[in-house]
N, C-alpha and C. Protein backbone atom coordinates (compact mmCIF):
# COMPACT_ATOMS: atom_id res chain seq x y z
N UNK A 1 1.53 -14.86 -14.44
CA UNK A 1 1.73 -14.95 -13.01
C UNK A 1 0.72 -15.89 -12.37
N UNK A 2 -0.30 -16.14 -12.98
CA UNK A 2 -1.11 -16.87 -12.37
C UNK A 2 -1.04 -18.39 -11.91
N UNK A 3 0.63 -18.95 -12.78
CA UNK A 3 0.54 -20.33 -12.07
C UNK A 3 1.83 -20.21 -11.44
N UNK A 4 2.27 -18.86 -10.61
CA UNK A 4 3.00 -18.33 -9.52
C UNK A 4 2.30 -19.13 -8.15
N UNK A 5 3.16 -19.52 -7.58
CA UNK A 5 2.53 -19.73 -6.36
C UNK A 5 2.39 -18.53 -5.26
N UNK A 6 1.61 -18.05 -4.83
CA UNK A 6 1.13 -16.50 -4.27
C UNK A 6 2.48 -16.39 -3.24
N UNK A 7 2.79 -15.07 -2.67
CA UNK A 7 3.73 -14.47 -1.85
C UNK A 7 2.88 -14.08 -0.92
N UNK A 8 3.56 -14.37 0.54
CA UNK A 8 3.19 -13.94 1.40
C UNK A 8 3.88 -12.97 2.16
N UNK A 9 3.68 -11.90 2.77
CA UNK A 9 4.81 -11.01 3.08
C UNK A 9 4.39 -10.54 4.47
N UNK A 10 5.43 -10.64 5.56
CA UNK A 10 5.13 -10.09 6.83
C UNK A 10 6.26 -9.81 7.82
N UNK A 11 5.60 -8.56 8.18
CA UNK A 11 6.84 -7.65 8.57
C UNK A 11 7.55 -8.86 10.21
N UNK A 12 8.58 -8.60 10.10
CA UNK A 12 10.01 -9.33 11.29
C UNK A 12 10.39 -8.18 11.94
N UNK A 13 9.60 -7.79 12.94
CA UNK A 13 10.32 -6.67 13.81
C UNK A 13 11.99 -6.80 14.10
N UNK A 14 11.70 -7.86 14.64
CA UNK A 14 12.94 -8.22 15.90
C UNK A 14 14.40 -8.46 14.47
N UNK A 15 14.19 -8.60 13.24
CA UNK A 15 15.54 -8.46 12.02
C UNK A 15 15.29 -7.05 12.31
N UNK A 16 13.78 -5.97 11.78
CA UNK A 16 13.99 -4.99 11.48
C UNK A 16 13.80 -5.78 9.67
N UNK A 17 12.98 -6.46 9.00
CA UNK A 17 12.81 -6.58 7.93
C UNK A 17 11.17 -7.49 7.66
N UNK A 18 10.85 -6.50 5.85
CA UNK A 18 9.84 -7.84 5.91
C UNK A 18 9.93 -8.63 4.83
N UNK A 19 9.78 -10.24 5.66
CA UNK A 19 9.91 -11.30 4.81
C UNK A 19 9.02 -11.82 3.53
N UNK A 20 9.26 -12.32 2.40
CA UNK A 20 8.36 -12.30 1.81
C UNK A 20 8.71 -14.27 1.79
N UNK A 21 7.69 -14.77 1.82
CA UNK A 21 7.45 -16.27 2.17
C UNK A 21 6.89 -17.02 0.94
N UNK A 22 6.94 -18.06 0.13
CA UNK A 22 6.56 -19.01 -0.78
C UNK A 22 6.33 -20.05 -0.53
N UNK A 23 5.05 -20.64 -0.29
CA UNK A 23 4.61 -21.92 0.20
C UNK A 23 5.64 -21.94 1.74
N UNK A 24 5.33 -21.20 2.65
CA UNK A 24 5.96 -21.25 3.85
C UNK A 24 7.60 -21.27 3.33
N UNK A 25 8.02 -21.15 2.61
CA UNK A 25 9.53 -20.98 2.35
C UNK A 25 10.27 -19.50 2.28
N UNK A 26 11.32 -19.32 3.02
CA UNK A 26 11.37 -17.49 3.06
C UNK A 26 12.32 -17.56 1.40
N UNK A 27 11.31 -16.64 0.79
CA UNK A 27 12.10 -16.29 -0.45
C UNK A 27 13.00 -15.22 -0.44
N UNK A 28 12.72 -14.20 0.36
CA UNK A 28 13.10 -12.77 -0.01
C UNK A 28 12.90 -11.53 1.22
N UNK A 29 13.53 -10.68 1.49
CA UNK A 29 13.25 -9.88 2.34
C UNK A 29 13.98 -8.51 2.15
N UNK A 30 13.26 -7.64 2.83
CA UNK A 30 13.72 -6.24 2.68
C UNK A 30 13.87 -5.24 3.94
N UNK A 31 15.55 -5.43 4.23
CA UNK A 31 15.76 -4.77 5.48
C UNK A 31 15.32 -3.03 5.57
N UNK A 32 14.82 -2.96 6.61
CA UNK A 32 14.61 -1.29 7.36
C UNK A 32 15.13 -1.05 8.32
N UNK A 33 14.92 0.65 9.00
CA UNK A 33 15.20 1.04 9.79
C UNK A 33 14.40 2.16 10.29
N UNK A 34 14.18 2.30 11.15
CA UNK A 34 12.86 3.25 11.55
C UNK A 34 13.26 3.62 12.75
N UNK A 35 13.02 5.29 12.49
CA UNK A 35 13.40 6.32 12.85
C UNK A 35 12.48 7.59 13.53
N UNK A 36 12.93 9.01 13.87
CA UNK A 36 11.79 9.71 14.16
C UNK A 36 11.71 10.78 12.72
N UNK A 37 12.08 10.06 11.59
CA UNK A 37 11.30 10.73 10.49
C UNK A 37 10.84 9.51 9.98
N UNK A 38 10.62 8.25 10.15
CA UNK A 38 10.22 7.34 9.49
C UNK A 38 10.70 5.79 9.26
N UNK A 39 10.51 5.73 7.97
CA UNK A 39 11.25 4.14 7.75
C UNK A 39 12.12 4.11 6.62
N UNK A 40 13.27 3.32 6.87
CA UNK A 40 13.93 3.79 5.62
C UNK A 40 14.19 2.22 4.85
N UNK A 41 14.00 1.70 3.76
CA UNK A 41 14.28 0.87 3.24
C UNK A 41 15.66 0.73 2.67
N UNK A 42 16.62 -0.18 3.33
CA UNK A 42 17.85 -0.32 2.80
C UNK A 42 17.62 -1.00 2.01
N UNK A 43 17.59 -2.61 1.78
CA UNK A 43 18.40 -3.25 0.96
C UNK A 43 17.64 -4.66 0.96
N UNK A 44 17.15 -5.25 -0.74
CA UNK A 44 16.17 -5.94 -0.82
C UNK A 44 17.17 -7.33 -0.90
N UNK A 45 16.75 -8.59 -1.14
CA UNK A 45 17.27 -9.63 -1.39
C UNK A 45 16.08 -10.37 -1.71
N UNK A 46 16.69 -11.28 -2.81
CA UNK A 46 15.41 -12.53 -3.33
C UNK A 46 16.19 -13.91 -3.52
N UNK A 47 16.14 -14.86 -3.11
CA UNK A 47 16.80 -15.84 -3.12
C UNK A 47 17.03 -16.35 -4.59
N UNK A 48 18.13 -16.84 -5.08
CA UNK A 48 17.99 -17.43 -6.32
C UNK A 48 17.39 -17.98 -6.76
N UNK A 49 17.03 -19.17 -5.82
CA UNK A 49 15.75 -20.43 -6.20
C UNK A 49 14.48 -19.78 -6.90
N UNK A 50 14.49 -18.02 -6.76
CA UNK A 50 12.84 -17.33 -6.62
C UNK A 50 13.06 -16.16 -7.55
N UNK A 51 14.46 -16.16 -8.03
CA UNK A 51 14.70 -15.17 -8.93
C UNK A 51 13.61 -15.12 -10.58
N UNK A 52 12.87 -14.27 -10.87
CA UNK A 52 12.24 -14.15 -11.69
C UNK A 52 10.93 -14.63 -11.90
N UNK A 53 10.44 -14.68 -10.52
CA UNK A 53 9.28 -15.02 -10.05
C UNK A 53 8.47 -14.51 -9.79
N UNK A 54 9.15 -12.75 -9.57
CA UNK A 54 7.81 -11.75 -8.92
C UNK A 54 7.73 -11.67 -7.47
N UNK A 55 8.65 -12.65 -6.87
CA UNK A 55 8.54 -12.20 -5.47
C UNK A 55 9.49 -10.57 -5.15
N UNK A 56 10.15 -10.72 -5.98
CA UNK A 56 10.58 -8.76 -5.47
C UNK A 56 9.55 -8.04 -5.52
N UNK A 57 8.96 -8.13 -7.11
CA UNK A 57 7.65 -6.71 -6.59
C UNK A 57 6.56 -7.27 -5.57
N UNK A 58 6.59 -8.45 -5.76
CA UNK A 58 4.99 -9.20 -4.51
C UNK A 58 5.54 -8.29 -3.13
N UNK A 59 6.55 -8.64 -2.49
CA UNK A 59 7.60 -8.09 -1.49
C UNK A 59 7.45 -6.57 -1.41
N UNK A 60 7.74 -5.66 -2.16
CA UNK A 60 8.07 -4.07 -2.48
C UNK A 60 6.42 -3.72 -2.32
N UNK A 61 5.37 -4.31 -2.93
CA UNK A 61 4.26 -4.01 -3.01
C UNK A 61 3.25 -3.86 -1.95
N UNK A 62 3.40 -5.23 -1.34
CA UNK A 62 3.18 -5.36 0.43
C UNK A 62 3.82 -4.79 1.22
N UNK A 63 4.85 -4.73 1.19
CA UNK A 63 5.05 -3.83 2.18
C UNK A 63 5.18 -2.35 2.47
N UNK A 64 4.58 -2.21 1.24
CA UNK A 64 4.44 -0.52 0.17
C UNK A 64 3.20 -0.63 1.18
N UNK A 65 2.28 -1.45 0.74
CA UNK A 65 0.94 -1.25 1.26
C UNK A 65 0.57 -1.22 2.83
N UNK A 66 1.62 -2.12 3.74
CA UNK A 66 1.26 -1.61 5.18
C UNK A 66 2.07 -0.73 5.67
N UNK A 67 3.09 -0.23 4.98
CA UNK A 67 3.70 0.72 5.55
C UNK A 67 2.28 2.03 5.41
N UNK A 68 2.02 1.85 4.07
CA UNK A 68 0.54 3.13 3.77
C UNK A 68 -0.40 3.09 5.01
N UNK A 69 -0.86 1.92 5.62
CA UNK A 69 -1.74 1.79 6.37
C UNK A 69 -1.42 2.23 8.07
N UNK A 70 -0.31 3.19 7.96
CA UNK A 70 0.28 3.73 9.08
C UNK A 70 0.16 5.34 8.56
N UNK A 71 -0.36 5.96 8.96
CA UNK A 71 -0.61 7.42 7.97
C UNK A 71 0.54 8.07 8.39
N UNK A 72 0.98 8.54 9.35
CA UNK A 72 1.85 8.93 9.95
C UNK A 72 3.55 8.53 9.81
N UNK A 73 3.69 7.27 8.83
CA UNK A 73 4.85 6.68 8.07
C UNK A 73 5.16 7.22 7.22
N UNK A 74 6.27 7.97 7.09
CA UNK A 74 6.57 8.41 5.43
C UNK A 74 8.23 7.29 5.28
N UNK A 75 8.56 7.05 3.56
CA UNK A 75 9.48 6.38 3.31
C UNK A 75 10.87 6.96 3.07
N UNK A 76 11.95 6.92 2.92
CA UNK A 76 13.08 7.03 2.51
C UNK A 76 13.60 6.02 1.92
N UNK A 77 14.38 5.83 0.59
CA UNK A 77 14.45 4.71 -0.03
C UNK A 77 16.11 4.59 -0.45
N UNK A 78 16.82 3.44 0.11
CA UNK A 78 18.22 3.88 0.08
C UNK A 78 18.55 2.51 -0.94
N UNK A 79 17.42 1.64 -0.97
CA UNK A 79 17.41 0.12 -2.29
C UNK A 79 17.47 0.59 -3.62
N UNK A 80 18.22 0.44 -4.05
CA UNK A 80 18.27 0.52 -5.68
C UNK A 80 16.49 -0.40 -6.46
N UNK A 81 16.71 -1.48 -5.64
CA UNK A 81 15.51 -2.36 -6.28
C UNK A 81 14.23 -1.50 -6.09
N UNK A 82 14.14 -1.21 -4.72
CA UNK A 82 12.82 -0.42 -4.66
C UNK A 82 12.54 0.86 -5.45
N UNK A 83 14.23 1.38 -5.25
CA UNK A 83 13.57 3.07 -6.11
C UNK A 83 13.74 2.22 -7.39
N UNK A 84 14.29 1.55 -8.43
CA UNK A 84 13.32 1.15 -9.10
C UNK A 84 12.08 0.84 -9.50
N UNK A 85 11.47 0.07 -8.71
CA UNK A 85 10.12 -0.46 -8.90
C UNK A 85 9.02 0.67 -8.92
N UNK A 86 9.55 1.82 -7.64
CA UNK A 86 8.95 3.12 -7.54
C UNK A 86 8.69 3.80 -8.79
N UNK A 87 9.72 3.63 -9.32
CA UNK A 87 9.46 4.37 -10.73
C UNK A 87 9.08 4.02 -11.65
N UNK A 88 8.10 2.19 -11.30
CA UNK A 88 7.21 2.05 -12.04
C UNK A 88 5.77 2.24 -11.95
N UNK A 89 5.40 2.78 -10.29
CA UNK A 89 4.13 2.21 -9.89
C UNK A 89 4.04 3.77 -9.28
N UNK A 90 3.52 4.84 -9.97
CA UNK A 90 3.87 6.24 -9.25
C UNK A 90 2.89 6.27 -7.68
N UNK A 91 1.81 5.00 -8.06
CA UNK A 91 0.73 5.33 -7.33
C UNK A 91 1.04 5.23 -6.00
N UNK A 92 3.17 4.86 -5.72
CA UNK A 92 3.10 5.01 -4.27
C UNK A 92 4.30 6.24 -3.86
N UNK A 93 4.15 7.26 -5.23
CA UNK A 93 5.05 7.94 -4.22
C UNK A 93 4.67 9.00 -3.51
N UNK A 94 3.10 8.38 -2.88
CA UNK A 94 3.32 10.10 -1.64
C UNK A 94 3.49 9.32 -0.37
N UNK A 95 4.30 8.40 -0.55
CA UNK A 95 4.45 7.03 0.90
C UNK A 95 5.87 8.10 0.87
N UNK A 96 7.16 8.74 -0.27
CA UNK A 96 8.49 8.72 0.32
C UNK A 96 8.08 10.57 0.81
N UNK A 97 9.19 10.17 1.91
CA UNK A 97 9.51 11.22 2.66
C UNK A 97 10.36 12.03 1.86
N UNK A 98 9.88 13.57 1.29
CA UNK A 98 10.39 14.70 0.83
C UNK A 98 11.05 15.74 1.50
């Protein structure tokens, strides 16, 4: 991964998604919806050009991480991609809403 060019990821209120960016280019994004139990992650996309690059987990990971930085956020996960990835990285599942 290291001669990856880094992902940048930042949340798009006004879609309701966050983008994940490559050298200023939008690679990938992952629509939500937020609610009064939370946020729910529908449905990821990665552009072809970026397919197998790591921008899905760069994407899933960041925004794993500021959703955490809201204590009061819990997740619901309705992406196939994400509850995948979830079930590689346990260290984020006390982010989903039970």
């Amino acid at each position: 991964m290291s001669d990856r060019a880094p992902v940048d990821v930042r949340d798009n209120p006004e879609k309701h998604r966050f983008e994940a960016y490559v050298e200023e280019e939008l690679a990938g994004f992952s629509a939500y919806e937020l609610n009064d139990r939370g946020i729910s992650i529908m449905h990821t996309e990665v552009d072809d050009a970026f397919e197998g690059q790591g921008v899905g987990s760069a994407l899933v990971r960041q925004m794993l991480d500021r959703i955490r930085q809201d204590d009061d956020l819990r997740v619901t996960v309705l992406c196939p991609f994400v509850t995948s990835w979830l079930r590689k990285h346990p260290g984020y599942q006390d982010l989903l809403r039970r």
